[in-house]
Protein backbone atom coordinates (compact mmCIF):
# COMPACT_ATOMS: atom_id res chain seq x y z
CA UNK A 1 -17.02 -16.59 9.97
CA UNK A 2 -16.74 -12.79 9.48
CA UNK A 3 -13.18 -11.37 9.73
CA UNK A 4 -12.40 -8.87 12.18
CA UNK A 5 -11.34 -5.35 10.63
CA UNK A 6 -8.01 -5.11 12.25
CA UNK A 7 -7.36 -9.06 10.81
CA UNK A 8 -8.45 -7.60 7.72
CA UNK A 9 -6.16 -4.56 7.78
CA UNK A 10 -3.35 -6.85 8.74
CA UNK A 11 -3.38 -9.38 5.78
CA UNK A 12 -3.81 -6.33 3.72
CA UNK A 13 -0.94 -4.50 4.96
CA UNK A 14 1.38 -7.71 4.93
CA UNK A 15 0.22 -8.40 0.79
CA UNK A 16 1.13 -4.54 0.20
CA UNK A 17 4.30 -5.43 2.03
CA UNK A 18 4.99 -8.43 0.04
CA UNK A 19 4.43 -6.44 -3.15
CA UNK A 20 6.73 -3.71 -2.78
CA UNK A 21 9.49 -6.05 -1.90
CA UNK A 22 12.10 -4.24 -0.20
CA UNK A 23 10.96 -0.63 -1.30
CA UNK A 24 10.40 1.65 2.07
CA UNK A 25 6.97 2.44 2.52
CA UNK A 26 7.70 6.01 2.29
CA UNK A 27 9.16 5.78 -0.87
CA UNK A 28 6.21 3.68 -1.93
CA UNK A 29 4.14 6.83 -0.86
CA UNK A 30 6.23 9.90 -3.04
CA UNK A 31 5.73 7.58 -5.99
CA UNK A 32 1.91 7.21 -5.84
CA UNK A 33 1.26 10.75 -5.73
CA UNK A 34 3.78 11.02 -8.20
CA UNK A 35 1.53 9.11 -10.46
CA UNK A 36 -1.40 10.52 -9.38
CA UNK A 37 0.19 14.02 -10.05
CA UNK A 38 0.70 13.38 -13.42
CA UNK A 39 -2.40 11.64 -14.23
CA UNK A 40 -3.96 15.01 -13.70
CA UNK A 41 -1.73 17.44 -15.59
């Protein structure tokens, strides 16, 4: 049984959910591209 993209974006955004606890997602965000920013300098 093949899963359905938007089932598959859904589990995906609940795990991502579950693993930043109760961090807001846009603070999640600033501190990616904070580590991404200073993986390049």
């Amino acid at each position: 049984m093949a899963l359905k993209k938007s089932e598959l974006y859904s589990s995906l955004w609940s795990s991502c959910d579950e693993l930043r606890g109760g961090m807001d997602a846009e603070i999640a965000t600033l501190e990616t591209k904070l580590e991404k920013y200073k993986q390049i300098k």
